[in-house]
C-alpha atoms as a PDB file:
ATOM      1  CA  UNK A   1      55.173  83.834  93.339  1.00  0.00           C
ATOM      2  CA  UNK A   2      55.313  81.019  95.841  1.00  0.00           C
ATOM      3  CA  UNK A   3      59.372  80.500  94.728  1.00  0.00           C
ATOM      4  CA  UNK A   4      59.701  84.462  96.172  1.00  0.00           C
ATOM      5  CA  UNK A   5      58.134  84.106  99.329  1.00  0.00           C
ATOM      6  CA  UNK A   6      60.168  80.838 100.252  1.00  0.00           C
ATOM      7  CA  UNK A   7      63.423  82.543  98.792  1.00  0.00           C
ATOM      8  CA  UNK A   8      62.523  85.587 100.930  1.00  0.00           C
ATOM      9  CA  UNK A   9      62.110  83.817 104.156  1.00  0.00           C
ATOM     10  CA  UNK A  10      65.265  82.061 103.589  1.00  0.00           C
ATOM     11  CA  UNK A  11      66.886  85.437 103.607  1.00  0.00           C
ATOM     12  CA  UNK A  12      65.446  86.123 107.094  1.00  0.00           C
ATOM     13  CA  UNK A  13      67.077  83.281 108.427  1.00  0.00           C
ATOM     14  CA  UNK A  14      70.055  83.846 106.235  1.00  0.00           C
ATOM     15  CA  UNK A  15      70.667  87.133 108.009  1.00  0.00           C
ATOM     16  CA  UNK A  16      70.905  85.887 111.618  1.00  0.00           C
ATOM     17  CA  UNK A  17      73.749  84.063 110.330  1.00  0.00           C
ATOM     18  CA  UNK A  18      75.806  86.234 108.021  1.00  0.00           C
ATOM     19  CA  UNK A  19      77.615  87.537 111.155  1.00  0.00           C
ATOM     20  CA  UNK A  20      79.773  84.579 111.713  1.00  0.00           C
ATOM     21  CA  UNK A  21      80.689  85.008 107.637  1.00  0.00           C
ATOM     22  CA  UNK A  22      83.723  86.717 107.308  1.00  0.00           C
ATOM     23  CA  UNK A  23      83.449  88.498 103.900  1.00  0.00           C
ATOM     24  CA  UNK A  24      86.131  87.698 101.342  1.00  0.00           C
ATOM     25  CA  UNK A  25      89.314  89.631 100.670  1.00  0.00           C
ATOM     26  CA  UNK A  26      90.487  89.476  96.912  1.00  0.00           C
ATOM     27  CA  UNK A  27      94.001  89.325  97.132  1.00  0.00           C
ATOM     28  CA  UNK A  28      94.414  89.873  93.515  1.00  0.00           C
ATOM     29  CA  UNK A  29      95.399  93.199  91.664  1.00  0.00           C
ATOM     30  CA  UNK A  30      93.352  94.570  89.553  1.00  0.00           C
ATOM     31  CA  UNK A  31      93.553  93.957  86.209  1.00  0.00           C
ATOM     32  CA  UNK A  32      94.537  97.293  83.802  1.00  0.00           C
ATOM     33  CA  UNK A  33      91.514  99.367  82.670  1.00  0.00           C
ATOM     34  CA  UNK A  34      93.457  99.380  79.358  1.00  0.00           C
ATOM     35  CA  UNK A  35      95.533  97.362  76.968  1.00  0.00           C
ATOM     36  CA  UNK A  36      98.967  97.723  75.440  1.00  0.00           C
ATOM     37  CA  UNK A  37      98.343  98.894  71.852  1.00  0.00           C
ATOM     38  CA  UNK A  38     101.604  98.258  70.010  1.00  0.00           C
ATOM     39  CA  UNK A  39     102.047  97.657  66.018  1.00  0.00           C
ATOM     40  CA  UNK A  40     103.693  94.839  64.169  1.00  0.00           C
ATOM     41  CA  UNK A  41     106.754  97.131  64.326  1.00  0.00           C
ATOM     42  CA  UNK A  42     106.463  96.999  68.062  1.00  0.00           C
ATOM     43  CA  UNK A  43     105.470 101.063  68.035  1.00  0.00           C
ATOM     44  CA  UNK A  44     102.726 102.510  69.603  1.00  0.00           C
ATOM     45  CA  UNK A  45     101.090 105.203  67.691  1.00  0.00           C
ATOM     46  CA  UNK A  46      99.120 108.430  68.409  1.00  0.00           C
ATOM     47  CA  UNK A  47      98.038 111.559  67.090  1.00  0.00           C
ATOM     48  CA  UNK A  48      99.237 115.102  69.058  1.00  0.00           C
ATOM     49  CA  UNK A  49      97.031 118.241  68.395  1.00  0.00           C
ATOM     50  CA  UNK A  50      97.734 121.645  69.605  1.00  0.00           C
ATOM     51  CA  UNK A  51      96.667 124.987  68.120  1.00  0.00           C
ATOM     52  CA  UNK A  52      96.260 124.180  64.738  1.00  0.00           C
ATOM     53  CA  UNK A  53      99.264 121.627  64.450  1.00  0.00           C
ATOM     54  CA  UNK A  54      98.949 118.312  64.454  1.00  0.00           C
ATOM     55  CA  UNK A  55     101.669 115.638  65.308  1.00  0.00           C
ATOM     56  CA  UNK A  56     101.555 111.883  64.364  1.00  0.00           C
ATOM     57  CA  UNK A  57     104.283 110.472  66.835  1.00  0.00           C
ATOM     58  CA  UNK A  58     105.292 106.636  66.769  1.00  0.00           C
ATOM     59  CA  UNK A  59     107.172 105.611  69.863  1.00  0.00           C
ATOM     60  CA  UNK A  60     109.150 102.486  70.525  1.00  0.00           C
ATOM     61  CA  UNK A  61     111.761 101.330  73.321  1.00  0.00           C
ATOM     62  CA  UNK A  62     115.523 102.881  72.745  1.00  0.00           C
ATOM     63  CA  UNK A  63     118.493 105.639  73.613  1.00  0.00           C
ATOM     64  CA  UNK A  64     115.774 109.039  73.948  1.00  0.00           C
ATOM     65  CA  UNK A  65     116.098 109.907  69.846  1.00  0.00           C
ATOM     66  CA  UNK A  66     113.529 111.867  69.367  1.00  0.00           C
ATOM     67  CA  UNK A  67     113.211 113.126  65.532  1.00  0.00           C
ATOM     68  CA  UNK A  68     110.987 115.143  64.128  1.00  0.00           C
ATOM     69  CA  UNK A  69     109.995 115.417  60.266  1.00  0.00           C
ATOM     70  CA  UNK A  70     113.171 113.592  59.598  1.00  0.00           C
ATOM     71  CA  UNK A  71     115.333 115.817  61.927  1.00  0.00           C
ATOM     72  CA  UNK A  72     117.164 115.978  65.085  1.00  0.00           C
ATOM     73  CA  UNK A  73     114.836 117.467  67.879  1.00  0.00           C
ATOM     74  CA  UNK A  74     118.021 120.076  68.509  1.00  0.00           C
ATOM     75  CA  UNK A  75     117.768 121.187  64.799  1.00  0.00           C
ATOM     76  CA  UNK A  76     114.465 121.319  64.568  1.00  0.00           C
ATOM     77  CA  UNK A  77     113.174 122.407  67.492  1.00  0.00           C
ATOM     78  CA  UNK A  78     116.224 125.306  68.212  1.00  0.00           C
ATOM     79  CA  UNK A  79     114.925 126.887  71.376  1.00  0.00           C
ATOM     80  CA  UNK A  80     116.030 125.068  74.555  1.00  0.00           C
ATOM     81  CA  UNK A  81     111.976 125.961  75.898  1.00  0.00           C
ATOM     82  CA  UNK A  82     110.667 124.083  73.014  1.00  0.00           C
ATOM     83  CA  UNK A  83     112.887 120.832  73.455  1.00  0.00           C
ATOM     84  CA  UNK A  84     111.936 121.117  77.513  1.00  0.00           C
ATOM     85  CA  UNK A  85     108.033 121.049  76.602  1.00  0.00           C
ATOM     86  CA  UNK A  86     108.134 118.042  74.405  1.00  0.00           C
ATOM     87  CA  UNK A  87     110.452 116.230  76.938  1.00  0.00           C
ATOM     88  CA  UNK A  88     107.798 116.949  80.192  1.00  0.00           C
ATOM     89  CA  UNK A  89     105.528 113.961  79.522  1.00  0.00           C
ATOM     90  CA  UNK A  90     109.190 111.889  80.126  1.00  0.00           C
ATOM     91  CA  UNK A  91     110.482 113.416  82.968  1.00  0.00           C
ATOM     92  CA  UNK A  92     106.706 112.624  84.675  1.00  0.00           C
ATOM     93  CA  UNK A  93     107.057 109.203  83.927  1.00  0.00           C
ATOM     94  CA  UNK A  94     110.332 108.906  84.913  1.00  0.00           C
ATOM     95  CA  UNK A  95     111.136 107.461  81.406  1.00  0.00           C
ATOM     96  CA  UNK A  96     113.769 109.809  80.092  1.00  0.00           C
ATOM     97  CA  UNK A  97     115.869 108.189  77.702  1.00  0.00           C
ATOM     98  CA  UNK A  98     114.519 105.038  77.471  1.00  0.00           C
ATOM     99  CA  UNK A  99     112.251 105.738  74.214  1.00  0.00           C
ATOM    100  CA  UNK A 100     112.688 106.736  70.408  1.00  0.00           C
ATOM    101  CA  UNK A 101     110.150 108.750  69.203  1.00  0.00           C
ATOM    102  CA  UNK A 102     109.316 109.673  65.134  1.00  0.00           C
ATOM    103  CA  UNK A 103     107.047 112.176  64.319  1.00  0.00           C
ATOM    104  CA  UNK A 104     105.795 114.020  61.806  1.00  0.00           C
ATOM    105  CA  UNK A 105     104.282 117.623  62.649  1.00  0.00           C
ATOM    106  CA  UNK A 106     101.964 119.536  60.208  1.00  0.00           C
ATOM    107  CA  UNK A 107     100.187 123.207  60.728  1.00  0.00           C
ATOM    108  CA  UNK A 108     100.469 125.723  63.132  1.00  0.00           C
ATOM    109  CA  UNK A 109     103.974 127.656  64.212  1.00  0.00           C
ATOM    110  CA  UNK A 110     106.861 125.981  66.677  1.00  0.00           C
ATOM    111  CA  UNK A 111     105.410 126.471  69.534  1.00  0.00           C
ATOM    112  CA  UNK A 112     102.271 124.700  68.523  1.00  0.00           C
ATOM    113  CA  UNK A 113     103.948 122.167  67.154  1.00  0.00           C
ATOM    114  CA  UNK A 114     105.836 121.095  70.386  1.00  0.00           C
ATOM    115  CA  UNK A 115     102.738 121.077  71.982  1.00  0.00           C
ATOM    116  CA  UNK A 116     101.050 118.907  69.652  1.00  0.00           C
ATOM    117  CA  UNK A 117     104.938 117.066  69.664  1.00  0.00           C
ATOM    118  CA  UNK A 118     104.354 116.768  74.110  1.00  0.00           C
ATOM    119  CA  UNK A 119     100.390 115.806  73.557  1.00  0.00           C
ATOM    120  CA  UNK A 120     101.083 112.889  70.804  1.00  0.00           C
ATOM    121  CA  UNK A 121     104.215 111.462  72.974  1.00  0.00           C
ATOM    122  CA  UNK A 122     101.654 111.317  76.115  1.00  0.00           C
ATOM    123  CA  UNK A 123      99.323 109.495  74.364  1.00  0.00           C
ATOM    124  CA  UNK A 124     101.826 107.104  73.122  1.00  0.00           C
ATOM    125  CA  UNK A 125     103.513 106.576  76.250  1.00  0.00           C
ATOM    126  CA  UNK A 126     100.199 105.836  78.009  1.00  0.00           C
ATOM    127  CA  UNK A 127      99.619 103.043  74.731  1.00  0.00           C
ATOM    128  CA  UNK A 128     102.459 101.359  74.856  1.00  0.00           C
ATOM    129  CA  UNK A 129     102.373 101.571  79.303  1.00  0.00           C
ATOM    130  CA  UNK A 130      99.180 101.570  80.320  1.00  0.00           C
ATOM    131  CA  UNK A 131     100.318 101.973  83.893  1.00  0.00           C
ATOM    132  CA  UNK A 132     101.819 105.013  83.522  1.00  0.00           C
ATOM    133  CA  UNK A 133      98.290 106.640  82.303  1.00  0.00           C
ATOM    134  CA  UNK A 134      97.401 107.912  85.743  1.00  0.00           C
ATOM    135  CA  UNK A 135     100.632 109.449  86.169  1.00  0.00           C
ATOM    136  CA  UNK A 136     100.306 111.164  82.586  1.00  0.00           C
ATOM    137  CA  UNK A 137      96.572 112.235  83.368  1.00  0.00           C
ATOM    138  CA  UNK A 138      97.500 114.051  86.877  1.00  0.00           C
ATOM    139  CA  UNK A 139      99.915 115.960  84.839  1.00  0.00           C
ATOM    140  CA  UNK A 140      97.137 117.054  82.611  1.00  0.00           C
ATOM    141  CA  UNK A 141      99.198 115.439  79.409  1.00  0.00           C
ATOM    142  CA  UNK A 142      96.483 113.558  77.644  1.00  0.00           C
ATOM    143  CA  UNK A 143      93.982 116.701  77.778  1.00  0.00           C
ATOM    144  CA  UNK A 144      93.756 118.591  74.517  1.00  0.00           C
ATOM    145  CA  UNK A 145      94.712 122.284  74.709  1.00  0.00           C
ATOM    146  CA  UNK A 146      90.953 123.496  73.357  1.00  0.00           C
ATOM    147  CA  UNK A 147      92.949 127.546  72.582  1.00  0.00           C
ATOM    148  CA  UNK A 148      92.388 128.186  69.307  1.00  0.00           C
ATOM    149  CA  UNK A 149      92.966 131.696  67.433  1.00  0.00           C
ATOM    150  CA  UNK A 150      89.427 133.264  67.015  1.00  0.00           C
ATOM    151  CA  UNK A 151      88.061 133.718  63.716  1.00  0.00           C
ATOM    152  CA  UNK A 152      88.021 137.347  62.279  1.00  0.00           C
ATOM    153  CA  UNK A 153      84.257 138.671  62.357  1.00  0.00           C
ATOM    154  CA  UNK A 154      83.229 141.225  59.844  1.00  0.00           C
ATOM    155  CA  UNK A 155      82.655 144.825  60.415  1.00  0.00           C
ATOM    156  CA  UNK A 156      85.983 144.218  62.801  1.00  0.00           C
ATOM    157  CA  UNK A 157      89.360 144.745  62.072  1.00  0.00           C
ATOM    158  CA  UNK A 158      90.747 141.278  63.324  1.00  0.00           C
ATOM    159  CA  UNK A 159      88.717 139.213  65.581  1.00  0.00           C
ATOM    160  CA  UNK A 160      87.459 141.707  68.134  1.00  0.00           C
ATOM    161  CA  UNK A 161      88.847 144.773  67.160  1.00  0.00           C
ATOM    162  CA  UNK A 162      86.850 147.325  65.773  1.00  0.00           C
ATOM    163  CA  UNK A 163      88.277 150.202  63.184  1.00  0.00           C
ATOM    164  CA  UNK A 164      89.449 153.486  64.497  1.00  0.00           C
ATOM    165  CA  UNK A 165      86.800 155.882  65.320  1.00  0.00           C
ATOM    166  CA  UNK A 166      87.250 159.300  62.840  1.00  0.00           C
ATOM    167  CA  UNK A 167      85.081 161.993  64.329  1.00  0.00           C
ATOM    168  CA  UNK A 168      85.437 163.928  61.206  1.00  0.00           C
END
């Protein structure tokens, strides 16, 4: 108890003189919430939902490939809208181009799939540049679509519709 009190009166006669102390700048940056997770193939891997598709995309430093289940994004991905969508989290990062990507999509229809395609590439991206995860985040990239079709109830037609009404 005796060690407090002396302690404690120090620190009154501390404080007179903590004006004349200058407090400390760190001049150092701050070191990245995350690390670079990369695979002995030099990849970095994640996993792309959207809807009910799922897409496991594996990205590594290149020309801008991008294939998907063993096809050209162009073939497989026809519509110009879809090819746009799962080129966004690029053109954020200012990274067109400069990555191949390989994925394999399962579940769900096209357009779910190059959403799951666009959410899988984010996470990558942010893996293998950890930097670039703020820029991705804004963009509201790495957030999970939650939409999901409703299950059909019963009593109802589909999920909220109820049969037609017969008076007679």
């Amino acid at each position: 108890m005796s060690d407090t009190r002396q302690s404690l009166a120090d620190l009154g006669t501390m404080q007179d003189g903590m004006e004349a102390i200058a407090p400390q700048v760190n001049n150092n940056p701050p070191p990245p919430l995350r690390e670079q997770e990369i695979d002995a193939y030099g990849r970095a891997y994640a996993t792309g939902k959207r809807k009910n598709a799922i897409a496991r995309v594996w990205l590594k430093p290149g020309s801008g490939k991008i294939i998907v289940n063993g096809r050209d994004q162009t073939v497989y991905f026809a519509r110009p809208t879809l090819r746009l969508v799962i080129n966004q989290p690029f053109d954020i990062a200012e990274r067109r181009d400069q990555y191949d990507v390989m994925c394999t999509v399962v579940g769900g229809g096209l357009s779910g799939q190059a959403g799951a395609v666009k959410h899988g590439i984010a996470q990558a991206l942010t893996r293998y540049e950890p930097t670039l995860r703020t820029v991705v985040k804004q963009a509201g990239f790495l957030t999970r679509d939650p939409r999901v079709v409703e299950r059909k109830k019963y009593g109802k037609a589909k999920a909220r519709r109820s049969f037609q009404f017969s008076k007679r």
